[in-house]
N, C-alpha and C. Protein backbone atom coordinates (compact mmCIF):
# COMPACT_ATOMS: atom_id res chain seq x y z
N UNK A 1 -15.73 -8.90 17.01
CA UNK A 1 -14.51 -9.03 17.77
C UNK A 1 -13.73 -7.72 17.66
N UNK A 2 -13.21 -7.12 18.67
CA UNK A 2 -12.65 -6.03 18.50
C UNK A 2 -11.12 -5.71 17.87
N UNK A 3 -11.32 -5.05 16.98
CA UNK A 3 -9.87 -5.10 16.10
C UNK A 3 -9.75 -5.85 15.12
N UNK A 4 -10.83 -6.56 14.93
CA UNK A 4 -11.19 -6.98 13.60
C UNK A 4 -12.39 -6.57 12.48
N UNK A 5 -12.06 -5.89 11.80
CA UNK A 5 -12.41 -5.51 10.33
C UNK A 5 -12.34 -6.49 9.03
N UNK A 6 -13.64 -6.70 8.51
CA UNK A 6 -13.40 -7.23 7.33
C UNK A 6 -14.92 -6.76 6.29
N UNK A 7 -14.98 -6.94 5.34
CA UNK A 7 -15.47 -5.90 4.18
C UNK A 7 -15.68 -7.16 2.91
N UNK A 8 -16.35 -6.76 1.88
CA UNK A 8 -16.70 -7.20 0.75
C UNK A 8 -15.89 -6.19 -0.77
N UNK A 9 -14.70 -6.82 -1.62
CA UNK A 9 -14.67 -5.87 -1.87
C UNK A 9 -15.50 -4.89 -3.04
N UNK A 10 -16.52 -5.55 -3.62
CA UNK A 10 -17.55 -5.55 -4.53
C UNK A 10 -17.55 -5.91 -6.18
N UNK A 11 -18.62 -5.20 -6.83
CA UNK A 11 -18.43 -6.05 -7.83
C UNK A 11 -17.28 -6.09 -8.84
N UNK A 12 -16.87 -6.88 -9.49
CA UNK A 12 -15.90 -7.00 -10.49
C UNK A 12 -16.65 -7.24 -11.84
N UNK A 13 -15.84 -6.60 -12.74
CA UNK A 13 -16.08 -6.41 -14.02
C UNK A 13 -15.75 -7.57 -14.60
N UNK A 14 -16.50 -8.24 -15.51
CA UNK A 14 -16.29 -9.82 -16.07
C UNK A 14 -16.02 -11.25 -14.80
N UNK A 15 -15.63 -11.15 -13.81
CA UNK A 15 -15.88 -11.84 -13.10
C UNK A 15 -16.83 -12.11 -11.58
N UNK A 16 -17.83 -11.60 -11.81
CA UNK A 16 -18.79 -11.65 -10.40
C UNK A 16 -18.74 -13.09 -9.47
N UNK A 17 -18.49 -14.00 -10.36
CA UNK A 17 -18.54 -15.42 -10.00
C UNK A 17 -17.64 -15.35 -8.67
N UNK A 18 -16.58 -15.04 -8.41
CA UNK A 18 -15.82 -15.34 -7.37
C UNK A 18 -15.63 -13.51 -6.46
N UNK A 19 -16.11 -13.87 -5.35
CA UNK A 19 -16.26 -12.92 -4.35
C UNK A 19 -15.02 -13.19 -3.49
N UNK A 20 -14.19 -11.81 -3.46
CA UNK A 20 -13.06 -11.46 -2.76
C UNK A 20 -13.64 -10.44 -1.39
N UNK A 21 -13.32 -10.89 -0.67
CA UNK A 21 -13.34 -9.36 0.51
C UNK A 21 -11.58 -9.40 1.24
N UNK A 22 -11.68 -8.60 2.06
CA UNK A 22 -10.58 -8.35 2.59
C UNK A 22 -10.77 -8.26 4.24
N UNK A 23 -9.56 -8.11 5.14
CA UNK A 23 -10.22 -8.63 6.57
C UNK A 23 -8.60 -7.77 7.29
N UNK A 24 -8.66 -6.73 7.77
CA UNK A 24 -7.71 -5.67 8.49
C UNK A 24 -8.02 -6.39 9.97
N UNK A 25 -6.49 -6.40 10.50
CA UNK A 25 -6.71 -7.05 12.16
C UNK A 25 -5.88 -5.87 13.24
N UNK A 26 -6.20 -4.86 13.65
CA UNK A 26 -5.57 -4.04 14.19
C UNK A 26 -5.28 -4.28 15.94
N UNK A 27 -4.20 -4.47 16.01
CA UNK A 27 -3.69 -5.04 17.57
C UNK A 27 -4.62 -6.58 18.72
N UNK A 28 -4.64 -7.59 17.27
CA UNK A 28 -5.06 -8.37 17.61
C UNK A 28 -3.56 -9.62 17.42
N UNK A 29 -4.01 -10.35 18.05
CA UNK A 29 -2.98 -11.49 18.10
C UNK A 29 -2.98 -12.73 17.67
N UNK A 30 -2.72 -13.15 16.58
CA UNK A 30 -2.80 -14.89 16.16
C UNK A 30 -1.71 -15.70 16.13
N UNK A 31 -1.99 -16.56 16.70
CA UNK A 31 -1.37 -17.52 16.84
C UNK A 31 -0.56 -18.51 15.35
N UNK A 32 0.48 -18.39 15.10
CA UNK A 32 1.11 -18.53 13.91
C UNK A 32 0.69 -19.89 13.28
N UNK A 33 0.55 -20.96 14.20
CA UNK A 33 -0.20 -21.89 13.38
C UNK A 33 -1.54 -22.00 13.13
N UNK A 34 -2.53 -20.72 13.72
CA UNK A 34 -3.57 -20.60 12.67
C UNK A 34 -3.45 -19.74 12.12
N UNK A 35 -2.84 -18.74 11.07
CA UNK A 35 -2.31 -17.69 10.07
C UNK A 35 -2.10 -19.01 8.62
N UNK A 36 -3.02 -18.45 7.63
CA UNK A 36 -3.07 -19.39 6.37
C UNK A 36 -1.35 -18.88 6.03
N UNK A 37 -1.17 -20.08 5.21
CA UNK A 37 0.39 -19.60 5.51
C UNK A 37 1.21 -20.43 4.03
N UNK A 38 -0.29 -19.99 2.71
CA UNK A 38 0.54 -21.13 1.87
C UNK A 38 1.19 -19.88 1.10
N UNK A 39 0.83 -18.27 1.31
CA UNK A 39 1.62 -17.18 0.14
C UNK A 39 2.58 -16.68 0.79
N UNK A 40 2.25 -16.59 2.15
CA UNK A 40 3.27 -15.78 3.28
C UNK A 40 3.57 -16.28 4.31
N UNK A 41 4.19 -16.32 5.44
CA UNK A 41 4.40 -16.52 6.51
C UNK A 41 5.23 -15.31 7.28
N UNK A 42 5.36 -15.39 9.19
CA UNK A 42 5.87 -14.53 9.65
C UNK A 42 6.70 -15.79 10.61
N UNK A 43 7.96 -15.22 11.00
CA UNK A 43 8.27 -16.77 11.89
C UNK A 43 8.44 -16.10 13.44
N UNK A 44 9.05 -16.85 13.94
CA UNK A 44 8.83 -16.65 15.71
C UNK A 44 9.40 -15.10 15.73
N UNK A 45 10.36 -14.67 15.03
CA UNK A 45 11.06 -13.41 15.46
C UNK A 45 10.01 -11.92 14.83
N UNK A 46 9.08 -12.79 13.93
CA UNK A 46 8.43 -11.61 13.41
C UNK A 46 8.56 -11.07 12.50
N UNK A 47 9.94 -12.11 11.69
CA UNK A 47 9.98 -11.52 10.29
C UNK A 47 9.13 -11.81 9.23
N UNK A 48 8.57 -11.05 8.74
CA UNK A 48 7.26 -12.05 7.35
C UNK A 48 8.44 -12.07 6.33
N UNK A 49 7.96 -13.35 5.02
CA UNK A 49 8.43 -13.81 4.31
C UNK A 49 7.00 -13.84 2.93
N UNK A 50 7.65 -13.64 1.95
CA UNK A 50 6.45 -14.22 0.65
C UNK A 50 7.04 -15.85 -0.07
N UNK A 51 6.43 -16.68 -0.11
CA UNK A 51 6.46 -17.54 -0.68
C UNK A 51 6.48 -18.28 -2.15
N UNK A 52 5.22 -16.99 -2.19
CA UNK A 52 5.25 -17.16 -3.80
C UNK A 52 5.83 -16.55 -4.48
N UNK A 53 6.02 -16.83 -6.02
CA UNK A 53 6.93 -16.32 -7.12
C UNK A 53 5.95 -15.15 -7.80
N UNK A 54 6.46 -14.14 -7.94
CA UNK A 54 6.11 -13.04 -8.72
C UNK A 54 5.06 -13.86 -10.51
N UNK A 55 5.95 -14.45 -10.46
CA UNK A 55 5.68 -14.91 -12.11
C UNK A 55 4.34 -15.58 -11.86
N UNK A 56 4.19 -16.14 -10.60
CA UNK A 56 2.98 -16.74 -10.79
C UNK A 56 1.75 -16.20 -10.36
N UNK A 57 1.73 -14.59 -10.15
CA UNK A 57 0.83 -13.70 -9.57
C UNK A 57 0.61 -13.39 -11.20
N UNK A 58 1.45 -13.08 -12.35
CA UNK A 58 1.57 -12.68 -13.22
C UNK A 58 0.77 -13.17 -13.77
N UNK A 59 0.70 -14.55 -14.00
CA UNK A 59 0.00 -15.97 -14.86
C UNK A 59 -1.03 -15.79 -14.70
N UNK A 60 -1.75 -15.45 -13.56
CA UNK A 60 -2.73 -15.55 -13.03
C UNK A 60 -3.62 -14.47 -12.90
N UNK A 61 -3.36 -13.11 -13.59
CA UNK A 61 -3.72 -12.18 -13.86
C UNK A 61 -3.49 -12.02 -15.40
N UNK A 62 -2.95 -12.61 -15.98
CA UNK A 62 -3.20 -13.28 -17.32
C UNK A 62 -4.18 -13.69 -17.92
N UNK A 63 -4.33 -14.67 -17.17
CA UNK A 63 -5.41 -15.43 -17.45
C UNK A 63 -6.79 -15.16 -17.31
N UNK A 64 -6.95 -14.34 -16.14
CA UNK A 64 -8.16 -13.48 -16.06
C UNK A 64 -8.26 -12.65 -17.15
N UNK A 65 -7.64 -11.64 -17.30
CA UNK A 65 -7.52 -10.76 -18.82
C UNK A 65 -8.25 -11.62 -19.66
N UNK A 66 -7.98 -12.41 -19.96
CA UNK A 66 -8.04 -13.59 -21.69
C UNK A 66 -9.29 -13.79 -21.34
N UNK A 67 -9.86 -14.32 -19.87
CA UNK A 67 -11.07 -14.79 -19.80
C UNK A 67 -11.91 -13.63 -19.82
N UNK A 68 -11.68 -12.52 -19.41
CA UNK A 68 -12.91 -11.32 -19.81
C UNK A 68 -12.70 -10.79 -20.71
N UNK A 69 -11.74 -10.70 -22.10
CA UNK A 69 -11.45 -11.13 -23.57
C UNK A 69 -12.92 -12.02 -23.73
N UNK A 70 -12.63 -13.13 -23.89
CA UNK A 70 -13.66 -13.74 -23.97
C UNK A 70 -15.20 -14.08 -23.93
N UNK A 71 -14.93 -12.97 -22.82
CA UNK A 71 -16.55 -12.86 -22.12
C UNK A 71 -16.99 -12.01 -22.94
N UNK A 72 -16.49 -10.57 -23.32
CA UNK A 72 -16.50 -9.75 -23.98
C UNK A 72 -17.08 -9.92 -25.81
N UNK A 73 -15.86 -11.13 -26.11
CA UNK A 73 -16.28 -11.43 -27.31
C UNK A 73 -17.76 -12.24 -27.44
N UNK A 74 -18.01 -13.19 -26.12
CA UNK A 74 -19.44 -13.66 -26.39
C UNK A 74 -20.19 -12.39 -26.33
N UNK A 75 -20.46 -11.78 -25.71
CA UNK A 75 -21.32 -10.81 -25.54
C UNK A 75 -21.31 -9.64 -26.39
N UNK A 76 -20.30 -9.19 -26.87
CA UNK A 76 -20.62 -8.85 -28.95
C UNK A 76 -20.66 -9.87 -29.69
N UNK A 77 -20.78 -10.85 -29.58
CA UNK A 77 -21.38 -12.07 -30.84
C UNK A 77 -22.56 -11.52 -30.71
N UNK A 78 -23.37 -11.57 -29.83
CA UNK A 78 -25.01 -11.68 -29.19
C UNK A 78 -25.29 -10.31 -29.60
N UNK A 79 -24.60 -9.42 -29.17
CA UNK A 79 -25.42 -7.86 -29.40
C UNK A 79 -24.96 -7.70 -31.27
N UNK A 80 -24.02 -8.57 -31.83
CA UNK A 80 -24.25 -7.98 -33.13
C UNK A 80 -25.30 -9.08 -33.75
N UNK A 81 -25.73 -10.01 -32.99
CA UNK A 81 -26.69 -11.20 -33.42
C UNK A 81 -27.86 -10.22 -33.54
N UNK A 82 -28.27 -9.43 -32.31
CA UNK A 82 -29.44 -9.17 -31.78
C UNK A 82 -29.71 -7.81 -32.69
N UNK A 83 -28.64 -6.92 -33.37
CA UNK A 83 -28.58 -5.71 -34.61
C UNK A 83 -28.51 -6.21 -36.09
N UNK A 84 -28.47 -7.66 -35.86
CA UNK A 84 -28.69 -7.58 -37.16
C UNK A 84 -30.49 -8.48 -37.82
């Protein structure tokens, strides 16, 4: 479709499991009630809005941290299993 771009954004370090890409729409037109619309919205005049709370972008990049913490620590359990 023309004016639409979208991409893979590749691998991630400790989390491969969940695949992100990204999707650029250059002078294309959507229709506001199909625009996913649970972080942002734009309303009839065109103003965009964010929805969500800062704090909870925070949490949530938190929590990833801790979990590749984790991953990390299994995977020196194993390599000091496997040296000794």
């Amino acid at each position: 479709m023309p004016g639409v771009h979208a991409g893979d954004i590749g691998p991630k370090i400790g989390f491969n499991n969940m695949d992100n890409g990204w999707c650029r729409f250059t002078r294309v037109r959507i229709p506001r009630s199909q625009m996913p619309s649970r972080l942002a919205s734009v309303d009839k005049d065109g103003v965009f809005a964010q929805h969500a709370h800062d704090k909870a972008g925070y949490v949530t990049m938190m929590e990833l941290r801790a979990l590749m913490v984790w991953d990390c620590r299994d995977c020196l359990a194993r390599a000091g299993a496997i040296a000794v």
